[in-house]
Protein backbone atom coordinates (compact mmCIF):
# COMPACT_ATOMS: atom_id res chain seq x y z
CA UNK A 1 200.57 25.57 102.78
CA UNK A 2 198.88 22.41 102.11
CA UNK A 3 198.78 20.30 98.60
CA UNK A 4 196.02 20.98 96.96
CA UNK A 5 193.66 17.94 96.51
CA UNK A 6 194.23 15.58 93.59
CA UNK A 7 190.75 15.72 93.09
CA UNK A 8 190.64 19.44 92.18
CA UNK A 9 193.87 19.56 90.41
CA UNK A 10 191.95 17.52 87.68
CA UNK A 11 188.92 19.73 88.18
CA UNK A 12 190.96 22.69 87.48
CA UNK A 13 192.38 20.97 84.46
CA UNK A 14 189.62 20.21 82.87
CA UNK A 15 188.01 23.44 83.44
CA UNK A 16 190.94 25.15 81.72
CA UNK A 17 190.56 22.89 78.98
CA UNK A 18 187.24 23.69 78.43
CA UNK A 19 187.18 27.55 79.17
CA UNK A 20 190.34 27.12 76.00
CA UNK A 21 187.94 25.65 73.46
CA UNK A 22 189.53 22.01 73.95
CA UNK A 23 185.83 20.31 74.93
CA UNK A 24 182.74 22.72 73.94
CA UNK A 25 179.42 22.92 74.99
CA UNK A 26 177.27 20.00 74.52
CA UNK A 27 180.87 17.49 73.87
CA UNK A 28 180.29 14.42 76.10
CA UNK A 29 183.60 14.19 78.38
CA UNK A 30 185.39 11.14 78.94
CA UNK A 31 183.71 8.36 81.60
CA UNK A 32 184.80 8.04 85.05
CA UNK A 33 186.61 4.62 84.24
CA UNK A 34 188.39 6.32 80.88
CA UNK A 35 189.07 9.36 82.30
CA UNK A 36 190.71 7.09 85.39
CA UNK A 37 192.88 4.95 82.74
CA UNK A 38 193.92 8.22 80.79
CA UNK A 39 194.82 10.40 83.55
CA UNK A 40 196.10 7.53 86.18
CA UNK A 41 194.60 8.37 89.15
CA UNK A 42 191.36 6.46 91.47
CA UNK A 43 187.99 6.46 90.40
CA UNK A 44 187.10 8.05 93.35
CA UNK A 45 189.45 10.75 92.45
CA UNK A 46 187.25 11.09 89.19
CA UNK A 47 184.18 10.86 90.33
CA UNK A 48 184.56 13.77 93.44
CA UNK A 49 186.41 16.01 90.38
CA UNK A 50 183.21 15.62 88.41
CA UNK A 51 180.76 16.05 91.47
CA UNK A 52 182.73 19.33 91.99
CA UNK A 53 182.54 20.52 88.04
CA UNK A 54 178.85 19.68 88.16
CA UNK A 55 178.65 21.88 91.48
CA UNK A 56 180.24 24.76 89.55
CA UNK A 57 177.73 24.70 86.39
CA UNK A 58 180.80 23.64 84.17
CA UNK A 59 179.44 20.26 83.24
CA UNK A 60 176.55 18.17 83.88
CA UNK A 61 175.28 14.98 83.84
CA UNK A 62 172.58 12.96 82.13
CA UNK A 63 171.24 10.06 83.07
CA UNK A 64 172.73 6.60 81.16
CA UNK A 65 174.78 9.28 78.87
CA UNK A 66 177.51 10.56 80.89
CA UNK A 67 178.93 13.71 81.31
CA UNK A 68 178.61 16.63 79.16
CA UNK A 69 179.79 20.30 78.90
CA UNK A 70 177.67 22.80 80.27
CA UNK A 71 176.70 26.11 78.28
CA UNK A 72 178.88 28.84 79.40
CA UNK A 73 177.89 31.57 81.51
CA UNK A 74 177.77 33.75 78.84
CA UNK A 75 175.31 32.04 76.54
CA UNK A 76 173.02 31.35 79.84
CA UNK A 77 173.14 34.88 80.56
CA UNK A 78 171.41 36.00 77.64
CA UNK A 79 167.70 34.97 76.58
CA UNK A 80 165.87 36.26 74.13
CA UNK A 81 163.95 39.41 75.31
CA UNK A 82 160.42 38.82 76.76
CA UNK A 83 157.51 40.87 74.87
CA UNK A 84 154.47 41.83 76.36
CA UNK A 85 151.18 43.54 75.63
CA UNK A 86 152.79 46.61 75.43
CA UNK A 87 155.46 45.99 73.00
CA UNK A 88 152.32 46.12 70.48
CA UNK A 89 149.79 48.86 71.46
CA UNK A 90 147.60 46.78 68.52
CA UNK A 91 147.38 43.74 70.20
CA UNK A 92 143.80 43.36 70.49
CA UNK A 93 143.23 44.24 66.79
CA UNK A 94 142.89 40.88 64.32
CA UNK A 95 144.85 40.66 61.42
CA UNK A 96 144.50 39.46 57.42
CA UNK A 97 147.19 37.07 56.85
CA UNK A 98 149.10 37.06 53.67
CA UNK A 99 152.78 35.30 54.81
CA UNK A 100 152.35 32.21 52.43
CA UNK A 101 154.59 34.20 49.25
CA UNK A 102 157.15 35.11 51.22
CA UNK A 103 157.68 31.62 52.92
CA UNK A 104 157.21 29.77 49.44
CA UNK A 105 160.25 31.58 47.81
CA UNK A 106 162.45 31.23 51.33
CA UNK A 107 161.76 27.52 51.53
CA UNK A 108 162.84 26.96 47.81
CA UNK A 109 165.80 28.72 48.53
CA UNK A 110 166.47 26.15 51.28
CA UNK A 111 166.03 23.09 48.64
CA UNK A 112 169.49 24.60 46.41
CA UNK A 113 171.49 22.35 46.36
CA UNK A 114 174.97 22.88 48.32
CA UNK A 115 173.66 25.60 50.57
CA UNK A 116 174.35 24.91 54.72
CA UNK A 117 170.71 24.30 55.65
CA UNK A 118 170.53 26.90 59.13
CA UNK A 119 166.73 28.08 57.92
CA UNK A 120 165.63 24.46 57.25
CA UNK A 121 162.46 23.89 59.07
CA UNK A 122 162.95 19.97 58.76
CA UNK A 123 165.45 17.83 60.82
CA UNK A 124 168.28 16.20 60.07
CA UNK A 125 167.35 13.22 57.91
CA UNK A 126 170.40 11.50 58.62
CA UNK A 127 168.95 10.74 62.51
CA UNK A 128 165.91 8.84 60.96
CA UNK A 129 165.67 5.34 60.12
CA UNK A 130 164.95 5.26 56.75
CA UNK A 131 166.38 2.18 55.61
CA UNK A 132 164.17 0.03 57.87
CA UNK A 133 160.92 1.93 57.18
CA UNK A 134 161.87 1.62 53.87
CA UNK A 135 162.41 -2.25 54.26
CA UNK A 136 159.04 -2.30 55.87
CA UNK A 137 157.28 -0.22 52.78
CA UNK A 138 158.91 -2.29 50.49
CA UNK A 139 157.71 -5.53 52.00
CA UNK A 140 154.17 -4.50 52.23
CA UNK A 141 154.23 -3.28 48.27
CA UNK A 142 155.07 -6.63 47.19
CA UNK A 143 152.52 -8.19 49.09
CA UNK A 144 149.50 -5.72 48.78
CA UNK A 145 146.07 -6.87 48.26
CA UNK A 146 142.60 -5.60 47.12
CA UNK A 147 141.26 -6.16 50.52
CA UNK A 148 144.12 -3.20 51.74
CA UNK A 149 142.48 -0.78 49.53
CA UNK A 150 139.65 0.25 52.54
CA UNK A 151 142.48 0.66 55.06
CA UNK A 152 143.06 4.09 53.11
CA UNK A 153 139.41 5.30 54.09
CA UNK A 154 138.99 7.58 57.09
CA UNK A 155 140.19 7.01 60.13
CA UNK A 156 142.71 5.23 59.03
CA UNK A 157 144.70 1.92 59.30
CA UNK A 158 143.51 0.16 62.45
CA UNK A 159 147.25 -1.18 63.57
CA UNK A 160 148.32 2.78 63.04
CA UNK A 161 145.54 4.19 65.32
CA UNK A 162 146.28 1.23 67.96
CA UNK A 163 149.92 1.19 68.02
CA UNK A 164 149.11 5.71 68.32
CA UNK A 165 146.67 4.88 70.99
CA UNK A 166 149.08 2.97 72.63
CA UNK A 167 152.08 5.38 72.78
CA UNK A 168 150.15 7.93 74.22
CA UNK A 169 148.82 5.43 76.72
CA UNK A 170 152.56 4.64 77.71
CA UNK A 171 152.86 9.09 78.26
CA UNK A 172 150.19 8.91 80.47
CA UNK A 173 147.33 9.81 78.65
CA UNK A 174 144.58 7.53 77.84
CA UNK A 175 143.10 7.79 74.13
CA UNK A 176 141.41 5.21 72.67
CA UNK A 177 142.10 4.25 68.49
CA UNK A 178 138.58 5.25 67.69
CA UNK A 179 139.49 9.23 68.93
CA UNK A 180 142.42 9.32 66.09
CA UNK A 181 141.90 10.42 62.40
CA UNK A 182 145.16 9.59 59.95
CA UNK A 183 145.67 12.80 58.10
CA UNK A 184 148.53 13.35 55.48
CA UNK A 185 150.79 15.17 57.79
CA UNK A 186 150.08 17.57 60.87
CA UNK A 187 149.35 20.59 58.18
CA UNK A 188 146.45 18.58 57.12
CA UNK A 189 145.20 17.84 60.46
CA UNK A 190 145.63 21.46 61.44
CA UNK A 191 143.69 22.67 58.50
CA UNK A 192 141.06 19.99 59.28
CA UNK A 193 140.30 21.06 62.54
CA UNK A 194 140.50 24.88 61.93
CA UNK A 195 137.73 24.24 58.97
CA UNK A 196 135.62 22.13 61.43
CA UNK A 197 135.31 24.71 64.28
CA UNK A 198 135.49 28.28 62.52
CA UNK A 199 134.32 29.52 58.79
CA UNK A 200 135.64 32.54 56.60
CA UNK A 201 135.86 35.82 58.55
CA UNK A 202 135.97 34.23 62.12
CA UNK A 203 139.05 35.60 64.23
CA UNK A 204 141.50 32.73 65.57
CA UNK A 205 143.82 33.66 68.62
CA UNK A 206 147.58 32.57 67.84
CA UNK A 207 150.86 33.01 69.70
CA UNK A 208 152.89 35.73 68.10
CA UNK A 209 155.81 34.74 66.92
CA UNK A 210 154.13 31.38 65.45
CA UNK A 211 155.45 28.66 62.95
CA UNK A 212 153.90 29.81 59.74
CA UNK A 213 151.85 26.84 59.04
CA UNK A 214 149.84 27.94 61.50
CA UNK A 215 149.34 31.12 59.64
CA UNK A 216 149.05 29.15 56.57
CA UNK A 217 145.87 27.65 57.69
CA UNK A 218 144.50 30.61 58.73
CA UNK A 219 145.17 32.67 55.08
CA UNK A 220 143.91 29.56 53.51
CA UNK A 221 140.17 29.91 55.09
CA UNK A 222 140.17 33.52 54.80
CA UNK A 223 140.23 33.71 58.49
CA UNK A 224 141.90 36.64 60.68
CA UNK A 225 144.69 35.88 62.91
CA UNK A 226 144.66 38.07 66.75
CA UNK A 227 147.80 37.63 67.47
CA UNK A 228 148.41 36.89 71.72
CA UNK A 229 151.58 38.54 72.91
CA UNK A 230 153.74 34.92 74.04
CA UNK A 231 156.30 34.83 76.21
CA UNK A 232 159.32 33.39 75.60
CA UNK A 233 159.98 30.79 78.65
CA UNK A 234 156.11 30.75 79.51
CA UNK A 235 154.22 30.62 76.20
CA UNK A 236 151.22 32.55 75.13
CA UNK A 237 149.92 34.76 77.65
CA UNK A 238 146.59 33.51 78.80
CA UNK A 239 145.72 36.59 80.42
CA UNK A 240 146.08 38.55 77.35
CA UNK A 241 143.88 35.83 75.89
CA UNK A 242 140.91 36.26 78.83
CA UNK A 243 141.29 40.49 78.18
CA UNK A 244 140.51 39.62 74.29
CA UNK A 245 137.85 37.31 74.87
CA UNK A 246 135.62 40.08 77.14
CA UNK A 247 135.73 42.26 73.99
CA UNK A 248 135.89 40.45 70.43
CA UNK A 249 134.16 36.73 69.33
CA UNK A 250 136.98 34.45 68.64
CA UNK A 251 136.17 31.62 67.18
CA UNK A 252 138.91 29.65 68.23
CA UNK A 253 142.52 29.16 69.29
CA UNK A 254 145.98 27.29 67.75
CA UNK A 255 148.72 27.02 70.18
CA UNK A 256 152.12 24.90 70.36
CA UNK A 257 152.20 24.33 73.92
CA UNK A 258 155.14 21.78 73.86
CA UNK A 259 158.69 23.47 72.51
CA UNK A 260 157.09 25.92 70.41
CA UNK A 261 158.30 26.73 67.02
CA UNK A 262 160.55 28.90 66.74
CA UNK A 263 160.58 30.31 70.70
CA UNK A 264 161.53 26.59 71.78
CA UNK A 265 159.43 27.08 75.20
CA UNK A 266 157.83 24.29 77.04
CA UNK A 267 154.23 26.03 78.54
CA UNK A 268 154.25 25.18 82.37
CA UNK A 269 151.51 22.72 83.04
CA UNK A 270 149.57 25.46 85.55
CA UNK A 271 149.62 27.28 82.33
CA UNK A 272 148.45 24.41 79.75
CA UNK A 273 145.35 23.86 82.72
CA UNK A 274 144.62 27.50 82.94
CA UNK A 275 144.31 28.15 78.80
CA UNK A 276 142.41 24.76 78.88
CA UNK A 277 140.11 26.05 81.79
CA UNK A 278 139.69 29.51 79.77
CA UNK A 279 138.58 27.89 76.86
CA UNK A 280 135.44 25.77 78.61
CA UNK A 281 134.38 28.83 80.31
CA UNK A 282 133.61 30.40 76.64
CA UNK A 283 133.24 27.55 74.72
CA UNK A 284 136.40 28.27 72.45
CA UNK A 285 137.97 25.32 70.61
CA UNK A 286 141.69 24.88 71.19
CA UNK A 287 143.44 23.45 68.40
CA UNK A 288 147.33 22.39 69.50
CA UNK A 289 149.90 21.61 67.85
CA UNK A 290 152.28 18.80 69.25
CA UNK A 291 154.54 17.92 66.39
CA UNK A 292 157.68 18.35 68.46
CA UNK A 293 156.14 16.95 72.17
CA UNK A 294 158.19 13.83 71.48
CA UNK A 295 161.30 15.94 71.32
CA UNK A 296 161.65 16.71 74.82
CA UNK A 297 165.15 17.22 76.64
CA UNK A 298 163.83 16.46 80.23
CA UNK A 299 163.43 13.47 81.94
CA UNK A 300 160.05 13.45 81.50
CA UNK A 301 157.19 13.13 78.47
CA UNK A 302 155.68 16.96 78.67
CA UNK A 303 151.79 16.84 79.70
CA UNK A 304 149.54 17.92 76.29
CA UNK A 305 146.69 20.31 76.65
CA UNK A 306 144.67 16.60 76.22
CA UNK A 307 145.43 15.59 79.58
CA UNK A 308 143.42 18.79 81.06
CA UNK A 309 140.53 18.33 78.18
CA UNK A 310 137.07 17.55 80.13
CA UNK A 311 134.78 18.81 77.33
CA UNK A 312 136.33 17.70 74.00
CA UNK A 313 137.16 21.63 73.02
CA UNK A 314 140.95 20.46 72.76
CA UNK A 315 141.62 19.13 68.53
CA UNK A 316 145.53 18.14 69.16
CA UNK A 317 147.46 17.63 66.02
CA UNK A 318 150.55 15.82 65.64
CA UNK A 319 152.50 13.69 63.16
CA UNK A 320 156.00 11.54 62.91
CA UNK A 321 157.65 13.99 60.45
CA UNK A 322 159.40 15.35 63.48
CA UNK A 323 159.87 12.56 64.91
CA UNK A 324 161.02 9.62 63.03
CA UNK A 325 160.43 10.53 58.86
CA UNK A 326 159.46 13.09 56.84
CA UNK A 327 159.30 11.18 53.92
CA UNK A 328 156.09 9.21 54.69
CA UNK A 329 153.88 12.75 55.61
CA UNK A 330 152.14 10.44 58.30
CA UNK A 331 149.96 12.78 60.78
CA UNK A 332 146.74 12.72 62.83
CA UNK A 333 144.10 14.81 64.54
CA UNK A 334 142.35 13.65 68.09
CA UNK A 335 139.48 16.34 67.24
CA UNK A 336 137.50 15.63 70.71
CA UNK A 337 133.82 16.35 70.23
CA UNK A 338 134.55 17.34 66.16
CA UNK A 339 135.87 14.21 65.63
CA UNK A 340 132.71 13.12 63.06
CA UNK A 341 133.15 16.89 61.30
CA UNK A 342 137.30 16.14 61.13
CA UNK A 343 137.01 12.90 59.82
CA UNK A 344 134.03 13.80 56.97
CA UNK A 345 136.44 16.96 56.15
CA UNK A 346 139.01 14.35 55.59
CA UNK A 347 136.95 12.35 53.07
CA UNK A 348 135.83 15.83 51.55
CA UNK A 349 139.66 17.24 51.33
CA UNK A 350 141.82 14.40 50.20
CA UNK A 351 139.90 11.43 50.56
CA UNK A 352 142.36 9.21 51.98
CA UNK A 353 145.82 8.97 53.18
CA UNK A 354 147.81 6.43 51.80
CA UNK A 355 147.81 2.87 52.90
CA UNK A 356 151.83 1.82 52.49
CA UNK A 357 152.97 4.35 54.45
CA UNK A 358 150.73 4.22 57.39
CA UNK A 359 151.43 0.33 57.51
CA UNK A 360 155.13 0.64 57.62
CA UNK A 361 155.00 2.92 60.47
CA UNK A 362 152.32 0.85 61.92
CA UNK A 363 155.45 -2.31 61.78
CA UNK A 364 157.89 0.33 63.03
CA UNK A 365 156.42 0.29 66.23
CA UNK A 366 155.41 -2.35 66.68
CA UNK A 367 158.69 -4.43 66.35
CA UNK A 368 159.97 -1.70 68.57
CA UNK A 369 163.23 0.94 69.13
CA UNK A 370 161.09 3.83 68.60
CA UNK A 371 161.58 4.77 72.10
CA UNK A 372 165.60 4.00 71.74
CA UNK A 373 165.16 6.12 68.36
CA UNK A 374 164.19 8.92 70.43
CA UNK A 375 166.64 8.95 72.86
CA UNK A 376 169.20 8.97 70.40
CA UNK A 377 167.58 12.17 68.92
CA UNK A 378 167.07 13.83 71.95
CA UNK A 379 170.86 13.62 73.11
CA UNK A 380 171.97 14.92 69.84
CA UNK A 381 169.58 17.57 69.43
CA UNK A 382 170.67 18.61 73.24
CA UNK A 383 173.93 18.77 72.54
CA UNK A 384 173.56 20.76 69.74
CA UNK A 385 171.61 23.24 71.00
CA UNK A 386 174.75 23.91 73.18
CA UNK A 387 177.02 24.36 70.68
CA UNK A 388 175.21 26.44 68.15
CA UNK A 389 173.76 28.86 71.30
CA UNK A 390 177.80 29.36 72.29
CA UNK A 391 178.54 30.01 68.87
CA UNK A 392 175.97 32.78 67.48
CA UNK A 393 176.98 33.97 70.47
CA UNK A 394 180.65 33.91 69.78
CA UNK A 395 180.79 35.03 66.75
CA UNK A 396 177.72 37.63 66.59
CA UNK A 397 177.76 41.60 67.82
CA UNK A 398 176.98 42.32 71.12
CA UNK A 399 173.08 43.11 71.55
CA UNK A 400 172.21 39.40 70.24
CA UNK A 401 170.14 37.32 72.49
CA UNK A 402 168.71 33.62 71.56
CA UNK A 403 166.31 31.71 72.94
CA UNK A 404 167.11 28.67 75.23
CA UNK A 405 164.59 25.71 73.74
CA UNK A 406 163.50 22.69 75.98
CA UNK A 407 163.31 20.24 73.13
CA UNK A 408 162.57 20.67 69.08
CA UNK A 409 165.77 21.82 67.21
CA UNK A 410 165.43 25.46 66.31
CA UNK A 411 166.34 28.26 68.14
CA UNK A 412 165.34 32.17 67.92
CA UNK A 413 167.86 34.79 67.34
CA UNK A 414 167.27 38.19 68.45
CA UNK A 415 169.83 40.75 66.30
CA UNK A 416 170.67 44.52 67.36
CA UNK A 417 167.28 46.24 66.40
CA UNK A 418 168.90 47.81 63.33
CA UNK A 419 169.63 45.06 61.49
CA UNK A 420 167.04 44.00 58.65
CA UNK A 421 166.39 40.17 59.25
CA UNK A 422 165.93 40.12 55.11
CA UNK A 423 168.19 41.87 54.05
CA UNK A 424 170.63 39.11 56.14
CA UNK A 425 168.67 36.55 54.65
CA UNK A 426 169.24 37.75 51.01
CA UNK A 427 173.02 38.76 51.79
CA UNK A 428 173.35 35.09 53.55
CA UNK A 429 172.36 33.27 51.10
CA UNK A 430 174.88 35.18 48.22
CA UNK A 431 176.91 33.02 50.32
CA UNK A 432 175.51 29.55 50.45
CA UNK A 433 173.56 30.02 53.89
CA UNK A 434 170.29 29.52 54.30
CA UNK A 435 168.50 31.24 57.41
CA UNK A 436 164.64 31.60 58.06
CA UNK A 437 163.84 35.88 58.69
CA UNK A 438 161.88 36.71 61.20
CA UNK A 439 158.68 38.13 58.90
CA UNK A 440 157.48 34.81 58.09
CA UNK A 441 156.46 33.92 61.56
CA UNK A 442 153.72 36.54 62.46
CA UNK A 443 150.99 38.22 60.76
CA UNK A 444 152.67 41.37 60.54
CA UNK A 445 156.05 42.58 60.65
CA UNK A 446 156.95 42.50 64.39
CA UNK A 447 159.93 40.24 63.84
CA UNK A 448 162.22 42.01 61.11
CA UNK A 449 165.28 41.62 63.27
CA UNK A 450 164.93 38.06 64.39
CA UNK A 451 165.67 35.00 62.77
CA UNK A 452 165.41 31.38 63.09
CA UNK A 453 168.40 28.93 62.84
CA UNK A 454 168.29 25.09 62.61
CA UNK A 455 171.09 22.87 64.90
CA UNK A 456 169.63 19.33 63.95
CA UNK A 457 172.32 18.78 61.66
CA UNK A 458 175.42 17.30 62.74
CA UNK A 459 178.20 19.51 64.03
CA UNK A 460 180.47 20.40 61.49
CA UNK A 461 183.55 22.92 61.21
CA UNK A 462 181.04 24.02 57.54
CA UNK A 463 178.33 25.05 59.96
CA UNK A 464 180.64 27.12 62.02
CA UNK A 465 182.35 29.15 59.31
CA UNK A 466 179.30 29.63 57.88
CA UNK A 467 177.51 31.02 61.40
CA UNK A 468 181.01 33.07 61.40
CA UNK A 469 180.36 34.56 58.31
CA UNK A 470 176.79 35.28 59.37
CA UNK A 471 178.25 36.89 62.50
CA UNK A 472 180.16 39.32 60.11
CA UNK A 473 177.08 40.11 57.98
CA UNK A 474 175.07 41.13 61.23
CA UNK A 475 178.05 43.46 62.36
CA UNK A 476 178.33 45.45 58.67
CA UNK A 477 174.27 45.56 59.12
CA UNK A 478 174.60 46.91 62.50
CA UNK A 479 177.24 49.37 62.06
């Protein structure tokens, strides 16, 4: 019998290290020179080893990274389960909201000190570069000037909505400054546009599950949320959408096209045209969401429901909290043809949004790295998606599924129907674990065994004894 071929006896090797734990999902693997030093054999030898992991799904590669571990089959081979319009035989019937309690008390429970931060819906601060905005916020205190005081006014600071302008411009969409209103945040430009195209009473379509600050807004106007059954891989389901529109006014519609929070989808761009499309034929303003567009794990910058706008119904919201600091609460609205009512709501609301802030960003940029910024993100926030998919996995009961995001940093936990996402919640945090239930992402309580768990913190041994002991909790709940 002939040798087997060196090449595959280190394939083989390193698959058995990694099927024993050694190198998880999401761990970079050594480089094709190291891994030739370490090992003593060719480069070629490497390299054809690698090609013939990559065949087998056991590791991948990404472009100027290296080579990573692949998820294993078993965390591929369970998404979350899809919903449909039947899953809710009240589908077409608007809601009151009233989810704003109930997310109050979890976030301050997130805020105790010492707790592991899995329900956080902010990333990692640690990934942001907060000592050189600061250096930049600093600079421009010392040096501020009575003629600075208008750049607070609506729209905003003119280097801010440039240097905006010009990053979508290099995504491949064309905005000029003059579109952009500054807003404190993307809550406040979400609220802004939802009070410039609809008024008490109205009903506003929303995917269902949605991140709660879209239901926020709505609760806040005394509005009525219809929730749009939203497919997990897909996102909202636009034919739902055009079944609800034949029967009911709805006054308008908030989606999160782009790695939706918590489902983690990226909306296929035949989608993003077709909801755009849908929404000229009856006149419905769309208002999206894009907070986490810049978190993408592709190779590409996902297209916005802006690029398929030809009437101005599209108001996209985003902001850099996401993106490169929280601190600063730096957002904007491009309202399209409400851009006048957004910007005089603005004035109305809060005025202004502060000057320091926008201008540090506004240096940011323009000095550059933001782009180098967000690779470095990107890979992290890849890799651990990986690792904490394998381990709720691991470590929780058979009849879990989670959701496999595209970009963003959250991911959505389906638990054995049984189990009472808040009661897990309250039990988890007896034991210094924070976790966002299900409840707070809908209108009503379709979601009370799901829950939502942030990986944007770095891996550490503390967040896998504590998703362990989580995995424990479920099991005594399910039993």
């Amino acid at each position: 019998m002939a040798a087997m071929p060196l090449y595959k006896q280190f394939a083989d090797q390193l698959a058995a290290s990694i099927r024993a734990g050694v190198l998880r999902p999401g761990e970079r693997i050594a480089s094709v020179r190291i891994a030739s030093q370490q090992h003593k054999v060719s480069v070629t030898t490497v390299v054809r080893a690698y090609e013939l992991l990559e065949s087998q799904g056991i590791i991948e590669s990404q472009p100027q990274s290296g080579y990573f571990v692949r998820a294993q089959a078993e965390t591929v081979a369970m998404p979350v389960a899809k919903t449909s319009r039947a899953d809710h035989p009240a589908w077409q019937e608007s809601t009151e909201v009233d989810v704003s309690r109930l997310v109050l008390a979890t976030l301050r429970t997130i805020q105790q000190d010492g707790t592991v931060p899995l329900g956080s819906p902010y990333p990692n601060p640690a990934l942001f570069p907060s000592h050189r905005l600061a250096q930049y916020a600093g600079k421009i205190a010392r040096h501020a000037s009575q003629s600075s005081v208008f750049d607070d006014l609506p729209p905003g600071h003119p280097e801010l909505l440039r240097q905006i302008a010009r990053r979508y411009l290099e995504n491949g969409l064309k905005v000029a400054p003059e579109e952009i209103v500054i807003t404190v945040g993307a809550t406040e430009a979400i609220n802004l546009c939802l009070q410039a195209v609809a008024k008490p009473g109205d009903t506003i379509a929303v995917e269902t599950p949605t991140f709660y600050a879209m239901l926020h807004a709505i609760e806040r106007l005394g509005m009525r949320a219809l929730e749009i059954p939203t497919d997990p891989e897909r996102g909202m389901d636009v034919g739902a959408l055009e079944e609800c529109l034949k029967t009911q006014a709805v006054a308008a519609c908030m989606v999160m096209p782009n790695f939706q929070n918590p489902l983690g989808f990226q909306m296929p761009d035949s989608e993003k045209e077709r909801l755009v499309r849908l929404a000229e034929q009856h006149q419905m303003p769309l208002i999206e969401n894009a907070v986490y567009s810049e978190l993408y794990y592709g190779n590409a910058h996902p297209s916005s429901l802006k690029n398929y706008d030809r009437d101005g119904l599209v108001l996209h919201c985003s902001s850099f909290s996401k993106s490169l600091t929280s601190a600063y609460r730096i957002g904007w609205a491009m309202p399209g043809r409400y851009r006048d009512q957004v910007e005089k709501l603005k004035f109305l609301n809060t005025l202004a949004t502060p000057t320091a802030p926008q201008r540090a960003i506004a240096e940011y940029l323009t000095q550059g790295g933001y782009e180098r910024h967000l690779r470095r993100v990107r890979r992290a926030f890849a890799q651990q998606r990986e690792l904490m998919r394998h381990f709720v996995l691991r470590f929780f009961p058979e009849g879990t599924r989670v959701s496999a995001p595209e970009g963003g940093y959250v991911l959505w936990v389906e638990l054995p129907p049984q189990v009472d996402a808040m009661e897990l919640y309250r039990r988890s945090l007896a034991l210094g674990i924070t976790v966002a239930p299900g409840r707070i992402f809908a209108a009503t309580n379709r979601y009370s065994h799901f829950i939502r768990l942030n990986y944007s913190y770095d891996w550490s041994r503390e967040i896998e004894q504590a998703l362990k002991l989580m995995g424990k909790l479920v099991q005594e709940l399910a039993d």
